[in-house]
PDB file of N, CA and C in Angstrom:
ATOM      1  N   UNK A   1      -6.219 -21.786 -48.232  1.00  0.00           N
ATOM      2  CA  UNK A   1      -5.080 -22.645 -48.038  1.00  0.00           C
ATOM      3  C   UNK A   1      -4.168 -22.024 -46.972  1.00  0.00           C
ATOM      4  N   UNK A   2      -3.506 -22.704 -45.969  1.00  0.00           N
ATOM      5  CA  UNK A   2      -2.466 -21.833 -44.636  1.00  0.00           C
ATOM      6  C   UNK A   2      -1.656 -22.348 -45.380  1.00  0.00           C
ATOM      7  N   UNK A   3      -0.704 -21.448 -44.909  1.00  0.00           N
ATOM      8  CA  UNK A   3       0.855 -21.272 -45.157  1.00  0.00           C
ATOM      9  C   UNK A   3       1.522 -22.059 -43.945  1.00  0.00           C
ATOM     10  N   UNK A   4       2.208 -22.827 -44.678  1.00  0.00           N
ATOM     11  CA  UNK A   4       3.167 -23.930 -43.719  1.00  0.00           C
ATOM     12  C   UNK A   4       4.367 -23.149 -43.522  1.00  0.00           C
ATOM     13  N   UNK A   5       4.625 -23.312 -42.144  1.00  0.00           N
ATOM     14  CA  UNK A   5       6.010 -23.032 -41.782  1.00  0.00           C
ATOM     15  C   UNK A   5       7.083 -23.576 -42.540  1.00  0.00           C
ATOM     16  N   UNK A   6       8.149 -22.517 -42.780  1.00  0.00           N
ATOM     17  CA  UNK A   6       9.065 -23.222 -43.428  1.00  0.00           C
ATOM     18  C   UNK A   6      10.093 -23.699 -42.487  1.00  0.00           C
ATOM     19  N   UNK A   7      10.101 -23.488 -41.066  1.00  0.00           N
ATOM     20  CA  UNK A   7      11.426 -23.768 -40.412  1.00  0.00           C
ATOM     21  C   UNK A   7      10.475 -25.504 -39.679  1.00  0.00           C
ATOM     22  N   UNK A   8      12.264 -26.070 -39.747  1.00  0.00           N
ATOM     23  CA  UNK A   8      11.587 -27.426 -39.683  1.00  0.00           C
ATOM     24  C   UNK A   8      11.191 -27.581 -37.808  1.00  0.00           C
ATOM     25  N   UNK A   9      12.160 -26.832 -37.519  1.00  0.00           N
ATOM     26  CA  UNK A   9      12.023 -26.610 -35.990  1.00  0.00           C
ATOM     27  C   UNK A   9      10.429 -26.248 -35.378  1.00  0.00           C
ATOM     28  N   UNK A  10       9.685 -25.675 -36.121  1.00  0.00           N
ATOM     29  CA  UNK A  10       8.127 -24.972 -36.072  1.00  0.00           C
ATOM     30  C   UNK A  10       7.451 -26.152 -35.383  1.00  0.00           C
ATOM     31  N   UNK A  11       7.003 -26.021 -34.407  1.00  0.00           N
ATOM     32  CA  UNK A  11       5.841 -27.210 -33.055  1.00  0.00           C
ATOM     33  C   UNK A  11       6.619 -27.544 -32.167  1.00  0.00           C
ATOM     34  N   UNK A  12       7.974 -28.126 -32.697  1.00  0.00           N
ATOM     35  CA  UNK A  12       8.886 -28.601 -31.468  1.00  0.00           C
ATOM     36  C   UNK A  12       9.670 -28.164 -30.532  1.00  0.00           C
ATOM     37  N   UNK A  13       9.040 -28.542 -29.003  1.00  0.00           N
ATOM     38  CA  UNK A  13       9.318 -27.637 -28.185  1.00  0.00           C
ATOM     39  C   UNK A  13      10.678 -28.080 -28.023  1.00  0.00           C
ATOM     40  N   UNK A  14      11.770 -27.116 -27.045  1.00  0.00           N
ATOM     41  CA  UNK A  14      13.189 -27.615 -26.856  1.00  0.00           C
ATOM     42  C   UNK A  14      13.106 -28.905 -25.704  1.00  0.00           C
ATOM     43  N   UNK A  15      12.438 -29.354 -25.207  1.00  0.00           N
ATOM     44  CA  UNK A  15      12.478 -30.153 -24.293  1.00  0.00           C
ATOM     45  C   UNK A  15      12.055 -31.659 -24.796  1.00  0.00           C
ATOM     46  N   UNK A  16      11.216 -31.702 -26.481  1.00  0.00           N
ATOM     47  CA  UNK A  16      11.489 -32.795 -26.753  1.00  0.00           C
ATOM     48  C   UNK A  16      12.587 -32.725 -28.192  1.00  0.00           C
ATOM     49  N   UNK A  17      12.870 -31.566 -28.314  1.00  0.00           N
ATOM     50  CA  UNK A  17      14.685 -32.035 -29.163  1.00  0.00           C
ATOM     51  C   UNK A  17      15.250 -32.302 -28.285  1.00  0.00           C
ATOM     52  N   UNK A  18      15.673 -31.845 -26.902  1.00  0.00           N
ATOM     53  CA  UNK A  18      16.478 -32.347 -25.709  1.00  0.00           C
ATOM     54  C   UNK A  18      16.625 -33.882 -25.740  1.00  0.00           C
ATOM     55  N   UNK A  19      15.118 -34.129 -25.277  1.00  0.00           N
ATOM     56  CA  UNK A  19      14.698 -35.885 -24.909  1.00  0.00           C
ATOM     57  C   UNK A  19      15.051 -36.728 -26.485  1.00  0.00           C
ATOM     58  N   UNK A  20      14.860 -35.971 -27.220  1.00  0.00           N
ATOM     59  CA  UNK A  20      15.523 -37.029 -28.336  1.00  0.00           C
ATOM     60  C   UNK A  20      16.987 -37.367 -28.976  1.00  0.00           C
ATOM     61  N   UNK A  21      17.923 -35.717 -28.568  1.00  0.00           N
ATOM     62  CA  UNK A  21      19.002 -36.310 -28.383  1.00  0.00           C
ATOM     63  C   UNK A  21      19.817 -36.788 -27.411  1.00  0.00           C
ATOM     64  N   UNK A  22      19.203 -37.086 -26.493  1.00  0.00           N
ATOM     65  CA  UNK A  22      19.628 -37.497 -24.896  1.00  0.00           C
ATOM     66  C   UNK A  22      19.122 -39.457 -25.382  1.00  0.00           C
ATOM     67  N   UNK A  23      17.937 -39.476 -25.744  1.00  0.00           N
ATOM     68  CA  UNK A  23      17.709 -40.844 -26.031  1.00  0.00           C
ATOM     69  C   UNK A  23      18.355 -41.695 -27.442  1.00  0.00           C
ATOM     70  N   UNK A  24      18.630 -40.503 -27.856  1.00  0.00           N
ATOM     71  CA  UNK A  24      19.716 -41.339 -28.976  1.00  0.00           C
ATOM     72  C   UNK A  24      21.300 -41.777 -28.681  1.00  0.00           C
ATOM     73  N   UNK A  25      22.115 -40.288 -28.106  1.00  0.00           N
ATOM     74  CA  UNK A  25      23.404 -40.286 -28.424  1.00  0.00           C
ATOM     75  C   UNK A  25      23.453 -40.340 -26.560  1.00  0.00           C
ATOM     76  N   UNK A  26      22.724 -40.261 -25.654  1.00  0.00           N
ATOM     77  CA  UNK A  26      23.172 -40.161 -24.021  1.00  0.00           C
ATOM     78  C   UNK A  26      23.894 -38.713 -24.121  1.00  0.00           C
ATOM     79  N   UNK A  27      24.060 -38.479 -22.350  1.00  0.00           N
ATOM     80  CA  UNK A  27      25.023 -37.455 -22.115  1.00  0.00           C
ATOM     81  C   UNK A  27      26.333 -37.129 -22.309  1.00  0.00           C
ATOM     82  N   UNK A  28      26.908 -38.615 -22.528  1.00  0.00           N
ATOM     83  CA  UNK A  28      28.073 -38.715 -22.842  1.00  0.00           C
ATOM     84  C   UNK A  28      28.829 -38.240 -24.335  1.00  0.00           C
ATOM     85  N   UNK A  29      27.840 -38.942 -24.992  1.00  0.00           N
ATOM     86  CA  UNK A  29      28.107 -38.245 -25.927  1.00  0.00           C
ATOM     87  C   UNK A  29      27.973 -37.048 -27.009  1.00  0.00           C
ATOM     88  N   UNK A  30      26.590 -36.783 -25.784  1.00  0.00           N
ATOM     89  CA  UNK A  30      26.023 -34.779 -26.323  1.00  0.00           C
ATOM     90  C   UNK A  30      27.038 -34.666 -25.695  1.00  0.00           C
ATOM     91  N   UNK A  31      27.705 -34.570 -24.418  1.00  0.00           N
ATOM     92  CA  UNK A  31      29.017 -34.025 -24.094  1.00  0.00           C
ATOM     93  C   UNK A  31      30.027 -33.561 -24.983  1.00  0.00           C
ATOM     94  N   UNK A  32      29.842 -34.867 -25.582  1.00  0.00           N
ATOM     95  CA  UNK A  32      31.374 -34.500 -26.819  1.00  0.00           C
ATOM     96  C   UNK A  32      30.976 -33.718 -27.729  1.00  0.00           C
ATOM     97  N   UNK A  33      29.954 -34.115 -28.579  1.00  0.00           N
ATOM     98  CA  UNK A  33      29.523 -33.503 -29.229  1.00  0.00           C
ATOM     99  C   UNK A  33      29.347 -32.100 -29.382  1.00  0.00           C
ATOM    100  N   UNK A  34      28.488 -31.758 -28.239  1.00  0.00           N
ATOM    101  CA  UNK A  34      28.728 -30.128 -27.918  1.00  0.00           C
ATOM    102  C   UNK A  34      29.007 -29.817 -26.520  1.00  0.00           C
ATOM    103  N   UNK A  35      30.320 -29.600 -26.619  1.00  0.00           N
ATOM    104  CA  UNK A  35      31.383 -29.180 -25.180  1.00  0.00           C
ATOM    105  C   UNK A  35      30.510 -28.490 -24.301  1.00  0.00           C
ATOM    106  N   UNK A  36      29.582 -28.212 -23.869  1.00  0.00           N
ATOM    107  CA  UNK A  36      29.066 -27.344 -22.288  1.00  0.00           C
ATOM    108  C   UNK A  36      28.606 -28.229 -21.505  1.00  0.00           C
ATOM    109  N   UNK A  37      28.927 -27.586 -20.280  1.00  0.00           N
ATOM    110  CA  UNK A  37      29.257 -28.222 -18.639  1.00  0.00           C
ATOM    111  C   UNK A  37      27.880 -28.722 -18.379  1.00  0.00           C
ATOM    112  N   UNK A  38      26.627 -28.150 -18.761  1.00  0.00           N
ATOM    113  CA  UNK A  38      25.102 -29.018 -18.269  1.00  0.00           C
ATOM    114  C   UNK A  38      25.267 -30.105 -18.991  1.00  0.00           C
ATOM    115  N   UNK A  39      25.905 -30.961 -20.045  1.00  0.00           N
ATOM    116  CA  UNK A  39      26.135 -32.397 -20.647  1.00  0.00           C
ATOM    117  C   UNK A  39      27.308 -32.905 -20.130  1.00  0.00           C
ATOM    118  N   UNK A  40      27.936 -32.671 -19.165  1.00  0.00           N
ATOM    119  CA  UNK A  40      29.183 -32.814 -18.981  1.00  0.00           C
ATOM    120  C   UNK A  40      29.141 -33.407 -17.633  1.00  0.00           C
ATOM    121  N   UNK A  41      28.858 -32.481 -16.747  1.00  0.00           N
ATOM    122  CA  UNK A  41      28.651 -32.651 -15.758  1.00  0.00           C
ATOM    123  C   UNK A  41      27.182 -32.607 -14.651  1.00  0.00           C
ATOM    124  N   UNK A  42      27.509 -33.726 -14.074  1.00  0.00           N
ATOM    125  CA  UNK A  42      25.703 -33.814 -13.330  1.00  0.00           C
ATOM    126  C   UNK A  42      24.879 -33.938 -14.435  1.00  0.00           C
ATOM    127  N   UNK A  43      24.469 -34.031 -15.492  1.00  0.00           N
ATOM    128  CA  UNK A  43      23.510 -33.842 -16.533  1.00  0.00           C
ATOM    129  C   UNK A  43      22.075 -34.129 -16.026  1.00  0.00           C
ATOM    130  N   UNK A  44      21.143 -33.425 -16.196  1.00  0.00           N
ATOM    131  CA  UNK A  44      19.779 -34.014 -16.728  1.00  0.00           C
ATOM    132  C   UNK A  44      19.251 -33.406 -17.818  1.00  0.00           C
ATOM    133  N   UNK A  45      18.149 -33.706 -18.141  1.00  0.00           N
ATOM    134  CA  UNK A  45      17.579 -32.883 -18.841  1.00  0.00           C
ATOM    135  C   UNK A  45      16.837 -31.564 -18.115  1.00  0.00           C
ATOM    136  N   UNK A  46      16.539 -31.295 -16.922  1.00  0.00           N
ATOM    137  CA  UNK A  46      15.994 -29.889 -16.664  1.00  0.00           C
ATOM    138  C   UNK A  46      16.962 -29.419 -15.767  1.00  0.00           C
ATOM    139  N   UNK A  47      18.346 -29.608 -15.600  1.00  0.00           N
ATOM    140  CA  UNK A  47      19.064 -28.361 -15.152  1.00  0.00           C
ATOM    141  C   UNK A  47      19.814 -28.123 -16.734  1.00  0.00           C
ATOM    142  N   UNK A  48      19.670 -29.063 -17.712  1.00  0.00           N
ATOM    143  CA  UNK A  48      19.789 -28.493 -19.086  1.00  0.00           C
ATOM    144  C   UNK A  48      19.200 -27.826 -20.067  1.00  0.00           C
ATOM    145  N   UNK A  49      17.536 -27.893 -19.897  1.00  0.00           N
ATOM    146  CA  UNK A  49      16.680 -27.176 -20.298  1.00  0.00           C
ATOM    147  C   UNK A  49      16.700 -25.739 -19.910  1.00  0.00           C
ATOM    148  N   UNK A  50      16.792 -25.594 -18.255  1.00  0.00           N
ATOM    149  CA  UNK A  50      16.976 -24.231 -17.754  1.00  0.00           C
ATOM    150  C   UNK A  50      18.401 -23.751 -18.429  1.00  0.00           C
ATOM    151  N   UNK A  51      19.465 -23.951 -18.237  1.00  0.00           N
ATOM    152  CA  UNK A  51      20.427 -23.578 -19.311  1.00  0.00           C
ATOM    153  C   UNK A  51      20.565 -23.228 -20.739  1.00  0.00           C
ATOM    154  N   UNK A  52      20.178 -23.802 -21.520  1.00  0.00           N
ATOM    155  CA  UNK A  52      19.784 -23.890 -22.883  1.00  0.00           C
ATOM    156  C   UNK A  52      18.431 -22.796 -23.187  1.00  0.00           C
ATOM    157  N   UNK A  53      17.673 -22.759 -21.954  1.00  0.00           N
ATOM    158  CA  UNK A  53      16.138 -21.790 -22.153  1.00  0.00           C
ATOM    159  C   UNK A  53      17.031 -20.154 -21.821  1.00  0.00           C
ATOM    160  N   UNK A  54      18.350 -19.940 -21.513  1.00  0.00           N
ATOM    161  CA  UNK A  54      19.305 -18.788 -20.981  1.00  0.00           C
ATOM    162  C   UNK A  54      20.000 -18.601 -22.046  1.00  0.00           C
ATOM    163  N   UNK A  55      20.503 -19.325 -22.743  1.00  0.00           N
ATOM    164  CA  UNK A  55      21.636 -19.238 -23.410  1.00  0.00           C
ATOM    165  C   UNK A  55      21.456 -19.419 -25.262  1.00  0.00           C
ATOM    166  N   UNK A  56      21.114 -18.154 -25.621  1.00  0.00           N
ATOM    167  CA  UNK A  56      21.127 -18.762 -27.163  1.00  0.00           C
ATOM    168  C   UNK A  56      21.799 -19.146 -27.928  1.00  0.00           C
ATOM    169  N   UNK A  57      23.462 -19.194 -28.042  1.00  0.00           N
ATOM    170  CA  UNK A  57      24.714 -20.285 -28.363  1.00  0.00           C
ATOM    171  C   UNK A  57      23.958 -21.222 -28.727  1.00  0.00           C
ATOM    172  N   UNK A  58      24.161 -21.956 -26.931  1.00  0.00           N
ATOM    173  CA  UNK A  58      24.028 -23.051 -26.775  1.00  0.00           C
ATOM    174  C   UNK A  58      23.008 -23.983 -27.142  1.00  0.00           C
ATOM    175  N   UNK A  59      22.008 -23.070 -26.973  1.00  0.00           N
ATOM    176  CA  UNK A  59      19.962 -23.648 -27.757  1.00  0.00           C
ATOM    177  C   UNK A  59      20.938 -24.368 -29.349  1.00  0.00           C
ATOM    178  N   UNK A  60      21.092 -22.763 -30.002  1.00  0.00           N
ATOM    179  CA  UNK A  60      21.481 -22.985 -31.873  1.00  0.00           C
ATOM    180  C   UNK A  60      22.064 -24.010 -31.956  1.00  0.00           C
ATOM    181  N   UNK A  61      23.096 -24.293 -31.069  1.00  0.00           N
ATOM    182  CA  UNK A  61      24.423 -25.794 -31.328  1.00  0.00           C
ATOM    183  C   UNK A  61      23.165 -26.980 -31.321  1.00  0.00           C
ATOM    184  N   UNK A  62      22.156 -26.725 -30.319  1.00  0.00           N
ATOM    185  CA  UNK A  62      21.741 -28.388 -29.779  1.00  0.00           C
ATOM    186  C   UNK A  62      20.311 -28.165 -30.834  1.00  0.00           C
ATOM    187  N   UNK A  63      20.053 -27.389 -31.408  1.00  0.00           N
ATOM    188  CA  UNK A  63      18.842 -27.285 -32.365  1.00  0.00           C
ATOM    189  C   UNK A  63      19.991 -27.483 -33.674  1.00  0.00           C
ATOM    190  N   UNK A  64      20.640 -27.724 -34.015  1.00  0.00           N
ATOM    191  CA  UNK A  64      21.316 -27.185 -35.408  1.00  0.00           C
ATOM    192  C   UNK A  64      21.935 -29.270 -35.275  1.00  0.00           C
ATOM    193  N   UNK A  65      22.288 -29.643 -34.355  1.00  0.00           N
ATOM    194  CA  UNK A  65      22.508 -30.963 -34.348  1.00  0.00           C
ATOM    195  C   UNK A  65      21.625 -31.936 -33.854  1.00  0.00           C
ATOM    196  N   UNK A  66      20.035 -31.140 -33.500  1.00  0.00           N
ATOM    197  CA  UNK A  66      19.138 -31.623 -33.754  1.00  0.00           C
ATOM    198  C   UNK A  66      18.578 -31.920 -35.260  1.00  0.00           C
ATOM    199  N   UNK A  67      18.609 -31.056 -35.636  1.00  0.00           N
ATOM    200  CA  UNK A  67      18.672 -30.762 -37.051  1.00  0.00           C
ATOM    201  C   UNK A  67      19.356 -32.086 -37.809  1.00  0.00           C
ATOM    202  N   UNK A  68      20.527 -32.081 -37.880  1.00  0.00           N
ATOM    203  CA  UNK A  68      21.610 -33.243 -38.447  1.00  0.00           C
ATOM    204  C   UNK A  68      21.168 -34.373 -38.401  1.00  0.00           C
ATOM    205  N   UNK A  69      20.966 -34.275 -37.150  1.00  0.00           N
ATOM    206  CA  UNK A  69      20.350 -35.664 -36.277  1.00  0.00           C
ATOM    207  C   UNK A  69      19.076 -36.684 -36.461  1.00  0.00           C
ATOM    208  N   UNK A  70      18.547 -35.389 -37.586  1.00  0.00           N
ATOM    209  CA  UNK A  70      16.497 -36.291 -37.578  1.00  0.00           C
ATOM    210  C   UNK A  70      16.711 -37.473 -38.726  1.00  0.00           C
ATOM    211  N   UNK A  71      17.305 -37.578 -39.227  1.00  0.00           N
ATOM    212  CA  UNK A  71      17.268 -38.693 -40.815  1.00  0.00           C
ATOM    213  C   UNK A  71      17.389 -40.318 -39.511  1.00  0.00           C
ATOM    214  N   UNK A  72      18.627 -39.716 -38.641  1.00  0.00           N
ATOM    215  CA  UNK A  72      19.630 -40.758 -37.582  1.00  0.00           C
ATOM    216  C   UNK A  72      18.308 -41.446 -36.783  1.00  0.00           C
ATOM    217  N   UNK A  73      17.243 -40.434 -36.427  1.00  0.00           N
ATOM    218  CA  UNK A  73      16.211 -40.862 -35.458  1.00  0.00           C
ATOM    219  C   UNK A  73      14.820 -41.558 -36.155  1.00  0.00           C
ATOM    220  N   UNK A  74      14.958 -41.368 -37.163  1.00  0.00           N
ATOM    221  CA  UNK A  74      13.908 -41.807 -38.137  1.00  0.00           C
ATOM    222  C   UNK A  74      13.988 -43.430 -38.871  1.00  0.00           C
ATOM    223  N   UNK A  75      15.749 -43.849 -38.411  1.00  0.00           N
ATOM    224  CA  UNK A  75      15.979 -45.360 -38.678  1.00  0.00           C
ATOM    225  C   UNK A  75      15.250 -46.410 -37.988  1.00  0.00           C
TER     226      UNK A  75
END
């Protein structure tokens, strides 16, 4: 029998938690949501990926309201 990961995060790469809260809530409102300047300003997703792939804060905030977020994406 394998042992299942217990973290729910386990397969998913950051670039499709990115694309799924970018396709739910937009930039505008990951902006608000979590205050840093790659959602804020100019946004995409890969000058935000490269940011977020630098910065472990910022990863935890957008994985942790990824997190919040999965029941919201599953409607």
């Amino acid at each position: 029998m394998q042992n299942q990961s217990k973290d729910p995060l386990h397969g998913i790469t950051l670039q499709k938690i990115l694309e799924s809260l970018v396709d739910y809530y937009g930039f505008d409102t990951l902006g608000e949501l979590i205050p840093i300047k790659c959602f804020m300003s100019n946004a995409s997703v890969k000058s935000s990926l490269t940011f977020l792939r630098k910065t472990d804060w910022a990863r935890k905030k957008v994985e942790d309201l990824y997190l919040k977020s999965l029941p919201k994406f599953t409607k």
